[in-house]
Protein backbone atom coordinates (compact mmCIF):
# COMPACT_ATOMS: atom_id res chain seq x y z
CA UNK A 1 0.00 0.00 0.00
CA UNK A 2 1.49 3.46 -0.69
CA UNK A 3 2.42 5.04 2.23
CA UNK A 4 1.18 8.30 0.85
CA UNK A 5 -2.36 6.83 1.22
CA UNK A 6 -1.90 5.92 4.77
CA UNK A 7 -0.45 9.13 5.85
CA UNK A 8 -4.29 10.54 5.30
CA UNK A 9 -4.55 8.47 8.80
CA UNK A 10 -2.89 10.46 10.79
CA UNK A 11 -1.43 13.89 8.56
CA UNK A 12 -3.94 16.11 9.99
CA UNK A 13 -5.86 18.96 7.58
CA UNK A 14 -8.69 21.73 7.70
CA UNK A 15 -10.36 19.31 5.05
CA UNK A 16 -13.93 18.63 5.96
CA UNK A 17 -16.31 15.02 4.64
CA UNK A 18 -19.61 15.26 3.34
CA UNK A 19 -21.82 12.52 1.60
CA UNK A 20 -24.43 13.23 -0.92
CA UNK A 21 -26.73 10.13 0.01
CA UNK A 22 -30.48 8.51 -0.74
CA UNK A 23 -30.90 8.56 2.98
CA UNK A 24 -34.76 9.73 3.50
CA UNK A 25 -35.76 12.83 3.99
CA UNK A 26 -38.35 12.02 6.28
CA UNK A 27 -36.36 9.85 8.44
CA UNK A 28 -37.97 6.72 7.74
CA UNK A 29 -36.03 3.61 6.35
CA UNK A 30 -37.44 4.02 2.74
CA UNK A 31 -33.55 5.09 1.99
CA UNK A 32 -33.37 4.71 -1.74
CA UNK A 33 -34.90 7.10 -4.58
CA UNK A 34 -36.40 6.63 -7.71
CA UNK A 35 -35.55 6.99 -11.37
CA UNK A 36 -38.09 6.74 -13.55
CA UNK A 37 -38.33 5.35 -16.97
CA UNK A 38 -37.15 7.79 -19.57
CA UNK A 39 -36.28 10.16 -16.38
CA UNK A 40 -32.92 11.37 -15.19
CA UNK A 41 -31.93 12.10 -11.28
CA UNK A 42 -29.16 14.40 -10.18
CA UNK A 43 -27.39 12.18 -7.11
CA UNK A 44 -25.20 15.07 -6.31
CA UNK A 45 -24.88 19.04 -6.76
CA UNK A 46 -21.45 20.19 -5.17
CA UNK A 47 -19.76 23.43 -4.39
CA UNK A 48 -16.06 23.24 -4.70
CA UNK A 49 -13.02 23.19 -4.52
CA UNK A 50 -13.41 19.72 -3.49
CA UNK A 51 -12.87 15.89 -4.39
CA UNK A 52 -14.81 12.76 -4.57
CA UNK A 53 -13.17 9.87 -2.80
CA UNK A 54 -16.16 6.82 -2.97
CA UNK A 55 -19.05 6.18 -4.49
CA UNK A 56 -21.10 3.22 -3.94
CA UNK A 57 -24.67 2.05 -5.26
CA UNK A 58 -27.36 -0.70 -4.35
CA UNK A 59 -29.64 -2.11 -6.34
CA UNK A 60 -31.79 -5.71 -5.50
CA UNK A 61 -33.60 -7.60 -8.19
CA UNK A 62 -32.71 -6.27 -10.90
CA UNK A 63 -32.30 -7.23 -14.31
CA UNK A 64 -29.04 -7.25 -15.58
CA UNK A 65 -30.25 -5.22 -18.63
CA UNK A 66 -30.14 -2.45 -16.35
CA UNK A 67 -26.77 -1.72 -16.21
CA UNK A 68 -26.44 -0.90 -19.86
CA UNK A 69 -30.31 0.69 -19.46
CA UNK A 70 -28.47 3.60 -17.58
CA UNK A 71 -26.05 5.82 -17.96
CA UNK A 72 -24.12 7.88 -15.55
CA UNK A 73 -22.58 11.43 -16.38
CA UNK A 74 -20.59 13.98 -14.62
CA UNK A 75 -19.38 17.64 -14.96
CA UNK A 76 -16.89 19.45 -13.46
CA UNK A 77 -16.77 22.96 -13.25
CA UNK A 78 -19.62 23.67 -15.17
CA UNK A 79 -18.95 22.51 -18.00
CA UNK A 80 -21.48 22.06 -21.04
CA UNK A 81 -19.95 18.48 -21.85
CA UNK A 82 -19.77 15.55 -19.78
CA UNK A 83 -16.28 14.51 -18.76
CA UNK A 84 -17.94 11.03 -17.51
CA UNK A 85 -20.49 9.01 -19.92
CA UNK A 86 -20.77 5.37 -19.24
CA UNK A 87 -23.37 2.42 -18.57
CA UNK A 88 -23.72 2.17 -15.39
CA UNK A 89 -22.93 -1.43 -15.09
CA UNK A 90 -19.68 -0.78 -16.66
CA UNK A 91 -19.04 2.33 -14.52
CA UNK A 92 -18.99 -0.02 -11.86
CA UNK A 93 -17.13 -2.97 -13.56
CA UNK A 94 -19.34 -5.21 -15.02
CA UNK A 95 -18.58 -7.15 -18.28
CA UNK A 96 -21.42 -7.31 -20.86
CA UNK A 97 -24.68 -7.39 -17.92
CA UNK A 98 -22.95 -10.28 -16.63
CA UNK A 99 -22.17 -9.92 -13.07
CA UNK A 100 -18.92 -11.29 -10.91
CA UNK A 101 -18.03 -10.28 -7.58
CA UNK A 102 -14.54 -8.05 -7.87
CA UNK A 103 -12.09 -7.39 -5.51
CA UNK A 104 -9.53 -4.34 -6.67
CA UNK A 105 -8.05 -1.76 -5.12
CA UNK A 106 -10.19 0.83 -7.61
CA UNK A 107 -13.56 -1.47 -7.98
CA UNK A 108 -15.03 -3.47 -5.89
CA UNK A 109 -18.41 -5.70 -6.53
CA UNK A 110 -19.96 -7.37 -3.29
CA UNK A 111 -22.59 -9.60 -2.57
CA UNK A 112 -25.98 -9.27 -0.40
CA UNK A 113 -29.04 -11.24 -0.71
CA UNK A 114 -31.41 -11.72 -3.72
CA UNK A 115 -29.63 -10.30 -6.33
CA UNK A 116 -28.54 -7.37 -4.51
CA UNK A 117 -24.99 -6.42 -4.75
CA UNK A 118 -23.05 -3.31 -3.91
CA UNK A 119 -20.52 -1.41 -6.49
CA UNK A 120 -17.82 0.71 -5.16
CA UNK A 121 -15.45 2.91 -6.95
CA UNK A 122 -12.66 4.59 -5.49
CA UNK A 123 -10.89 6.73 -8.27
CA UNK A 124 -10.69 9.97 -6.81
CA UNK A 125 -12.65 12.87 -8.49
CA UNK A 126 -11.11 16.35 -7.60
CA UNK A 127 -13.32 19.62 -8.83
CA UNK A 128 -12.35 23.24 -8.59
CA UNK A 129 -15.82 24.89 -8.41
CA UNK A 130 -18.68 22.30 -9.32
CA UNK A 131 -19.41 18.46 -9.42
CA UNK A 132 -22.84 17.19 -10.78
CA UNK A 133 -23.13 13.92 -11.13
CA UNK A 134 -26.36 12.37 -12.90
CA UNK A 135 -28.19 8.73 -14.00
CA UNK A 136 -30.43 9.04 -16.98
CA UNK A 137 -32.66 5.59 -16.96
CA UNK A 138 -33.42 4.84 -20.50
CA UNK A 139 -34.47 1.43 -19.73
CA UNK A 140 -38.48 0.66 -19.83
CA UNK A 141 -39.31 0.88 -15.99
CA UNK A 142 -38.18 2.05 -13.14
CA UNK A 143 -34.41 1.64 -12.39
CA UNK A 144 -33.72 -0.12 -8.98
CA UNK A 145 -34.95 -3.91 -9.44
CA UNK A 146 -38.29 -4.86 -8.34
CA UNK A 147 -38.64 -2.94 -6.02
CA UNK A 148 -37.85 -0.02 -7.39
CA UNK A 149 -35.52 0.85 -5.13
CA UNK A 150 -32.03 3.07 -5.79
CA UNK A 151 -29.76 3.44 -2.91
CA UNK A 152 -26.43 5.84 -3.34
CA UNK A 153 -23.58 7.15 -1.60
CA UNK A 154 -21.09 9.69 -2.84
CA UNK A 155 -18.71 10.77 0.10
CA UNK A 156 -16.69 13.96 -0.85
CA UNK A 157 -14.25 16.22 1.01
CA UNK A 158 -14.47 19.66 0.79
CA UNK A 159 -10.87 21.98 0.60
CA UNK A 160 -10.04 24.73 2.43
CA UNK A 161 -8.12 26.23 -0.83
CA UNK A 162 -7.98 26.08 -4.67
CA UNK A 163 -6.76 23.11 -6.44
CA UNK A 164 -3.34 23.33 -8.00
CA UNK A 165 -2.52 24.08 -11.21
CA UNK A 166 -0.92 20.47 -11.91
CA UNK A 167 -4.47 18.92 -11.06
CA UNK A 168 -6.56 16.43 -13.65
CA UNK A 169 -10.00 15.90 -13.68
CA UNK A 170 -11.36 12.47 -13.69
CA UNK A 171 -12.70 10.93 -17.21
CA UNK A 172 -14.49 8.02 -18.23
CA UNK A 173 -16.13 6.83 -21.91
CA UNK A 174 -17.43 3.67 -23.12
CA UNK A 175 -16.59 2.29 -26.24
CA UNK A 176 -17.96 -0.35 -28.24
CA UNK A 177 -17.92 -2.12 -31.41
CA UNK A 178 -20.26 -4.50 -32.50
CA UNK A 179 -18.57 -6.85 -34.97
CA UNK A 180 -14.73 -5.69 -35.02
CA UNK A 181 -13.87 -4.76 -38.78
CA UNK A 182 -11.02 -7.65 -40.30
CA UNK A 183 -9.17 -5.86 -43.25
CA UNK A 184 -10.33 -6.76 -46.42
CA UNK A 185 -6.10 -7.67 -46.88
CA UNK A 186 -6.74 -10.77 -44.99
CA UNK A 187 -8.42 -14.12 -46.88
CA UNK A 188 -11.82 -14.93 -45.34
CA UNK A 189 -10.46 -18.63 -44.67
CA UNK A 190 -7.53 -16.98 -42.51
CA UNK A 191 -10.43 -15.24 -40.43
CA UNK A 192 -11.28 -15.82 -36.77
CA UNK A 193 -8.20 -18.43 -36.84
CA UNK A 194 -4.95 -18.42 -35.30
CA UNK A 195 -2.78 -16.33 -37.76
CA UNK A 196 0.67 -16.35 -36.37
CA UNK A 197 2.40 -15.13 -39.56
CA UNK A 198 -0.11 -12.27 -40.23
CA UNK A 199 1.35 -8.64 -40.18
CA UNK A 200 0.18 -5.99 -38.39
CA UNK A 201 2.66 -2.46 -39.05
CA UNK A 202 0.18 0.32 -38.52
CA UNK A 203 -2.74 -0.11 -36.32
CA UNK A 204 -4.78 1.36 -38.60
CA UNK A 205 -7.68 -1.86 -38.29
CA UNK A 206 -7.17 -1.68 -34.21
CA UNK A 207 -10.08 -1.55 -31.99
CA UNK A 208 -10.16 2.24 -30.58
CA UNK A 209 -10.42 2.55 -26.62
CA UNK A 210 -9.42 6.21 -26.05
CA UNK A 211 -9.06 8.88 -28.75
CA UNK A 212 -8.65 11.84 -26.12
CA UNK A 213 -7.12 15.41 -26.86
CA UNK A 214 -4.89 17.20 -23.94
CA UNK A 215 -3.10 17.09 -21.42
CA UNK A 216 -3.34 14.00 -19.23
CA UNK A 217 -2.55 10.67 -17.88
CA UNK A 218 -4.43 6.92 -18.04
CA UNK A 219 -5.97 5.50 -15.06
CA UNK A 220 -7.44 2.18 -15.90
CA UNK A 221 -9.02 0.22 -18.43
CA UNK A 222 -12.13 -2.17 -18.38
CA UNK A 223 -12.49 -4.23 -21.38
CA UNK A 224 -15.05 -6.93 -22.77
CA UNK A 225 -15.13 -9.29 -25.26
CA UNK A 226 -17.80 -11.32 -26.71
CA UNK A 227 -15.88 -14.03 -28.30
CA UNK A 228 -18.69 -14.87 -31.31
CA UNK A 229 -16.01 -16.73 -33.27
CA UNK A 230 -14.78 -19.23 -30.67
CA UNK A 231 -11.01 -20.41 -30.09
CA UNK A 232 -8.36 -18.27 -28.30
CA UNK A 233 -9.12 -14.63 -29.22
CA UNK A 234 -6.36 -12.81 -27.19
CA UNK A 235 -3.71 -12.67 -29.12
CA UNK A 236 -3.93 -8.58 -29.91
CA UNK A 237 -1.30 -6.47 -28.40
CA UNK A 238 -1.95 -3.30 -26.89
CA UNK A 239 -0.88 0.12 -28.92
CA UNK A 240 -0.97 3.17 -27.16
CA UNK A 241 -0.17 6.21 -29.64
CA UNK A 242 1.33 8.85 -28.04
CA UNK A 243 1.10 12.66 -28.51
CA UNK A 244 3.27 12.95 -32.08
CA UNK A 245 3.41 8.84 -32.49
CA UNK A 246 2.84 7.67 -36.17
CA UNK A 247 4.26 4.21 -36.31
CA UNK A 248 5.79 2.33 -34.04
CA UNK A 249 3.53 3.19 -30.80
CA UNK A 250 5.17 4.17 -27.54
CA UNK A 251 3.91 1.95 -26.05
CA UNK A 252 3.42 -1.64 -27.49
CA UNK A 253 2.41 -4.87 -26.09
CA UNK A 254 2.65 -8.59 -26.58
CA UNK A 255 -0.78 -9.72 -26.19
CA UNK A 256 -4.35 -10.03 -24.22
CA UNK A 257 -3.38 -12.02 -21.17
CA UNK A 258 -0.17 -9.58 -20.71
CA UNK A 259 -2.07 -6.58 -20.46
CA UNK A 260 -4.12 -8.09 -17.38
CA UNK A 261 -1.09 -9.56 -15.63
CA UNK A 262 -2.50 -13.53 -16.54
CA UNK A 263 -1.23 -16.47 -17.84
CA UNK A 264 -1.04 -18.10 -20.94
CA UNK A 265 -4.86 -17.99 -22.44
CA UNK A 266 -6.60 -18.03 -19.00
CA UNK A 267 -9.28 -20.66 -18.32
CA UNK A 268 -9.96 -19.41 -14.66
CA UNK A 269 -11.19 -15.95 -13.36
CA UNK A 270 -9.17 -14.21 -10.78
CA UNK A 271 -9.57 -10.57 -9.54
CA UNK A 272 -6.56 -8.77 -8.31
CA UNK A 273 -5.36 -5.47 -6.54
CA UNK A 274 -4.37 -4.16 -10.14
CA UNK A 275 -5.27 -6.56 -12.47
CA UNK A 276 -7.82 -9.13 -13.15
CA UNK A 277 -9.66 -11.90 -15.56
CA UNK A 278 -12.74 -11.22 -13.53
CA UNK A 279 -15.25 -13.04 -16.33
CA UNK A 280 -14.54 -16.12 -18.61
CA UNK A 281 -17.84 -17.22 -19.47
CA UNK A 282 -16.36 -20.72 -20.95
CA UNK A 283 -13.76 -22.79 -20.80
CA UNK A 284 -12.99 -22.78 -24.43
CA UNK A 285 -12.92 -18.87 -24.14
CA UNK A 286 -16.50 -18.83 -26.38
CA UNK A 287 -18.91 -16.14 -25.17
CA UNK A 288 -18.32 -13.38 -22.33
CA UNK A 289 -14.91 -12.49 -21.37
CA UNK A 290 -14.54 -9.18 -18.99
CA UNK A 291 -11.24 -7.96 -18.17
CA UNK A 292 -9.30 -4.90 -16.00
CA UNK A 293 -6.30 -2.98 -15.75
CA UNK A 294 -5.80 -0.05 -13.08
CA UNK A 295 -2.55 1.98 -13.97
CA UNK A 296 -2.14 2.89 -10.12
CA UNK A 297 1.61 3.05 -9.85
CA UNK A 298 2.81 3.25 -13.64
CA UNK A 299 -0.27 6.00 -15.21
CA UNK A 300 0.83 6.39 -19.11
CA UNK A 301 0.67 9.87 -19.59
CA UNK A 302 0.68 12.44 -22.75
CA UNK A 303 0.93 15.78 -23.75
CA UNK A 304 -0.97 16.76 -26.46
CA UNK A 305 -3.29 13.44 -27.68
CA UNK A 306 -3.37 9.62 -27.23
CA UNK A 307 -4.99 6.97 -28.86
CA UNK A 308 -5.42 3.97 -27.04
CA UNK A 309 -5.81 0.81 -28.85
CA UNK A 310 -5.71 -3.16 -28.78
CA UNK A 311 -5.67 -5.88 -32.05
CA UNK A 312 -9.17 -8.17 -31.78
CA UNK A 313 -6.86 -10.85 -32.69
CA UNK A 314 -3.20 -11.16 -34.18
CA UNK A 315 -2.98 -8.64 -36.48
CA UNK A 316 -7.00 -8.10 -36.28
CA UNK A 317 -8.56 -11.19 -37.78
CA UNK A 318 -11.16 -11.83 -35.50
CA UNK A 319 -14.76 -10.59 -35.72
CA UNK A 320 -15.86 -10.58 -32.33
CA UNK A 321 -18.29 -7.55 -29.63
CA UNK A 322 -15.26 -5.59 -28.07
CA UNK A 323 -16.68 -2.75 -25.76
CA UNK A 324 -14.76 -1.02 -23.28
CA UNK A 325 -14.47 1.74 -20.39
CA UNK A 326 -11.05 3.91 -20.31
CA UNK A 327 -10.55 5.88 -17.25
CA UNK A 328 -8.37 8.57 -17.41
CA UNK A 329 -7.47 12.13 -15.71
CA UNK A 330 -6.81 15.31 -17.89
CA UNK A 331 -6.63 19.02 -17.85
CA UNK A 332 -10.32 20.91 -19.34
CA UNK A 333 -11.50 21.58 -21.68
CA UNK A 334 -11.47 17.84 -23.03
CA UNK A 335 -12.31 16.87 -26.79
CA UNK A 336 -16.37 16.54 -27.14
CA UNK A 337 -17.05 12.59 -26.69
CA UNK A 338 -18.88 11.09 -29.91
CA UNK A 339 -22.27 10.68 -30.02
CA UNK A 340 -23.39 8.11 -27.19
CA UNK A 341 -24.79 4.77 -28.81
CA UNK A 342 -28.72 4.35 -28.48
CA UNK A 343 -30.10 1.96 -26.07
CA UNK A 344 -30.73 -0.59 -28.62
CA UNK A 345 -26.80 -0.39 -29.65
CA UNK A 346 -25.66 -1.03 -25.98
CA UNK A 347 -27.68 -4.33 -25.25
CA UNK A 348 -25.18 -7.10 -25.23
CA UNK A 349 -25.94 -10.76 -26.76
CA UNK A 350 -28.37 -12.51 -24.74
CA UNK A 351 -30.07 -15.95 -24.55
CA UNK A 352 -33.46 -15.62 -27.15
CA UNK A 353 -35.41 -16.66 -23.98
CA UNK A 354 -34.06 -13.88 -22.01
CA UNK A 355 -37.36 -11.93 -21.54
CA UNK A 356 -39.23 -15.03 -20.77
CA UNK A 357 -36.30 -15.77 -18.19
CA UNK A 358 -36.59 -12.17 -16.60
CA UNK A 359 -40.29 -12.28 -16.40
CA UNK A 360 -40.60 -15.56 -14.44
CA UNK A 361 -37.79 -14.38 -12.00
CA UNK A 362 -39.93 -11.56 -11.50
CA UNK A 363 -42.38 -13.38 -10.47
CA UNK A 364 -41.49 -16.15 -8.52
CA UNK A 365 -39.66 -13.10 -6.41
CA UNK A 366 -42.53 -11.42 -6.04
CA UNK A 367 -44.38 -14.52 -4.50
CA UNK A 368 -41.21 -15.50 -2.62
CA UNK A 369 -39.28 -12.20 -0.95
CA UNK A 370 -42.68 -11.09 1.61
CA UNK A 371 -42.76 -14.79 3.21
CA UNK A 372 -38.48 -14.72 3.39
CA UNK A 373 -38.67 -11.13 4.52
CA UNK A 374 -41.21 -11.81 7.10
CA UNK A 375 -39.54 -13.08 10.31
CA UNK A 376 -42.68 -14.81 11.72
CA UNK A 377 -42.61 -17.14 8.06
CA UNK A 378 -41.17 -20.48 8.95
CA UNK A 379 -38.90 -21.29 5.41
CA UNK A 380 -39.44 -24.91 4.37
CA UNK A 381 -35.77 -26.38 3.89
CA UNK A 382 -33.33 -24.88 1.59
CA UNK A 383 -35.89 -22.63 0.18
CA UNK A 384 -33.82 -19.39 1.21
CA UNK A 385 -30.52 -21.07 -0.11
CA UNK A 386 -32.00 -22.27 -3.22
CA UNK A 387 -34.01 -18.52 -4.09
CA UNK A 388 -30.38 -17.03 -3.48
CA UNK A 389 -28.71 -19.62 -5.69
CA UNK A 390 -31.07 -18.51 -8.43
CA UNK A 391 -30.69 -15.03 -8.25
CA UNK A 392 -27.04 -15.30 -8.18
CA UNK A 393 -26.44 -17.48 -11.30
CA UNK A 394 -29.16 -15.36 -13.24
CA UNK A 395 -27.58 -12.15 -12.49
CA UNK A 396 -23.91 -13.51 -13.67
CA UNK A 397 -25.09 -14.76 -16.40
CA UNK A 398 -25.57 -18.33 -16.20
CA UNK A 399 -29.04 -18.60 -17.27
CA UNK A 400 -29.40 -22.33 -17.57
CA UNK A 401 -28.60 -23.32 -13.71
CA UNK A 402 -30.09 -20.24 -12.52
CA UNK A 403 -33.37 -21.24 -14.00
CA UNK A 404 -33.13 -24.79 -12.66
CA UNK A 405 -32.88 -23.12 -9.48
CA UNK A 406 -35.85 -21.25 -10.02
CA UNK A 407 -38.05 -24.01 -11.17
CA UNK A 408 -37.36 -25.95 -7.92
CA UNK A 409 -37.86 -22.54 -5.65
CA UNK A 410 -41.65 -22.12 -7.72
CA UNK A 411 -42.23 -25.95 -7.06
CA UNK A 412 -41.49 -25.57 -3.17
CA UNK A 413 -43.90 -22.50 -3.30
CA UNK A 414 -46.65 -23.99 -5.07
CA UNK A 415 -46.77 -26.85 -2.40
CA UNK A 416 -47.80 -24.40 0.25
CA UNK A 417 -51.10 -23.14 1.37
């Protein structure tokens, strides 16, 4: 741990801590808001100078659509464009609406009951005069789960004097890419295939994380991959073109696994301080594949511009989903993000069942959580550990056990009066 961090312990300031919160205003225990379909909530309106150190939300029930239903901005200083615009599953770290608890020093994903789980993100967000940070639910009900329910923290500290001149405000964009583009150079039967002579000299066919304008450094990277066309897929370095680069990068890497601190072609997830594998849907690396990288001790800074990209494959001959989040810091005014992708462009591949899944997990909870929740209700056995079973394989993703689950929580049901 750097001992600059711990020296916040004891190094005493004039600082003072706030928290912008969904506690109730009322002082009752209703301690969540709600965002409305097609609405969008302001979670916090700041004064600076100031900076952000946490933010955590809750949600329970919920379908896993809604992380990509919402999107989270912020502004600093007001400013007209966003310097943050991201799903707000993959704010949070989570690969293509399929969940996985995560355990970094930046992100962290943990599990309650139900479905519930709590997201916590600790890149700091310093502001000079304003912070506004706001969700815009573009899904078709009310964001929160079932119950409708969106609980929030933000805890800030307030300065006692200006931010310095060498300061960078905190940036995030997604990225994604539907069917990554293979060069019309390269044979259609050397596609999606293993193509270890295959030249790659320019980048020009890499998929894009970060085009960004300024002065600045990186902070982290979460990346997904859909792997449609099967095999090993993570054979694409990394490029990062720096400032005046043409060709060869700065920086350049030697692969997939590399840039996430794994093995050889991992098989297994793993979560890490710094680095992780945190989703790998399959064993033969078909399907969902989420990935992170926080550049905590080494950020990779520029000057003037960077573009930030990786190969879908050696020397891009794989035609696979790549979407991504790059966080970043940066002096204003920052280059106008693109256009952000409608909500049909942001769903990720899903079972065709999916909406008859959701909608019989919606109600089987609704006939299950009042008798669990109610203390005087005497559970038959394994109900409770079979209902929690369920919601947890549904919400990561694995559909087919998660229903199995289900079927044998709606037969234990049915059998009571």
């Amino acid at each position: 741990m750097n001992s600059d961090i711990l020296s916040s312990l004891f190094r005493l300031t004039n600082k003072s801590n706030h928290r912008a919160s969904s506690w109730n205003r009322h002082g009752r225990n209703f301690d969540f808001f709600q965002i409305g379909s097609k609405k969008t909530r302001i979670l916090a309106d700041i004064e600076g100078p100031g900076i952000i150190k946490h933010f955590f939300v809750d949600t329970m029930l919920q379908s896993p659509l809604e992380g990509r239903y919402a999107i989270i901005r912020m502004y600093w200083d007001d400013e007209k464009n966003p310097s943050v615009e991201v799903p707000l599953g993959d704010f949070f770290g989570i690969s293509n609406c399929r969940l996985r608890t995560l355990k970094s020093l930046m992100i962290t994903i943990n599990r309650g009951i139900a479905g519930s789980y709590g997201y916590n993100i600790y890149f700091p967000m310093p502001f000079s005069n304003h912070a506004k940070i706001e969700i815009e639910n573009q899904g078709p009900s009310t964001l929160g789960g079932i119950p409708c329910a969106f609980c929030y923290h933000i805890d800030y500290e307030k300065l006692n004097e200006p931010l310095s001149k060498d300061i960078g405000y905190f940036h995030a964009l997604w990225n994604r890419e539907k069917i990554t583009k293979v060069s019309d150079k390269i044979p259609k039967r050397k596609k999606n295939l293993q193509l270890w002579s295959g030249k790659n000299l320019t980048g020009e066919d890499n998929y894009v994380i970060l085009d960004a304008e300024g002065d600045g450094q990186l902070a982290g990277l979460l990346l997904n991959i859909d792997n449609i066309a099967g095999g090993w897929y993570g054979e694409g370095d990394d490029m990062i073109f720096i400032d005046d680069d043409t060709w060869p990068p700065s920086i350049h890497g030697t692969g997939s696994e590399e840039i996430f601190g794994g093995g050889a072609s991992p098989k297994h997830e793993y979560s890490g301080p710094y680095t992780g594998f945190h989703l790998i849907e399959n064993m033969d690396y078909s399907g969902n594949n989420g990935m992170y990288r926080w550049y905590i001790h080494d950020p990779i800074r520029f000057k003037k511009r960077i573009r930030w990209t990786i190969e879908h494959g050696h020397a891009n001959n794989f035609e696979n989903d790549y979407s991504s989040v790059a966080y970043w810091y940066q002096k204003e005014p920052h280059k106008k993000f693109p256009p952000f992708p409608p909500l049909e462009e942001r769903i990720p591949r899903l079972p065709k069942n999916f909406e008859e899944i959701w909608s019989e997990f919606a109600l089987v909870s609704t006939k299950a959580m009042p008798r669990l929740d109610n203390p005087k209700y005497k559970s038959p056995e394994g109900l409770d550990e079979l209902f929690q079973a369920a919601w947890h394989n549904f919400i990561q993703g694995k559909y087919q056990i998660a229903c199995d689950n289900l079927k044998k929580v709606r037969l234990i049901l049915e059998k009571e009066p």
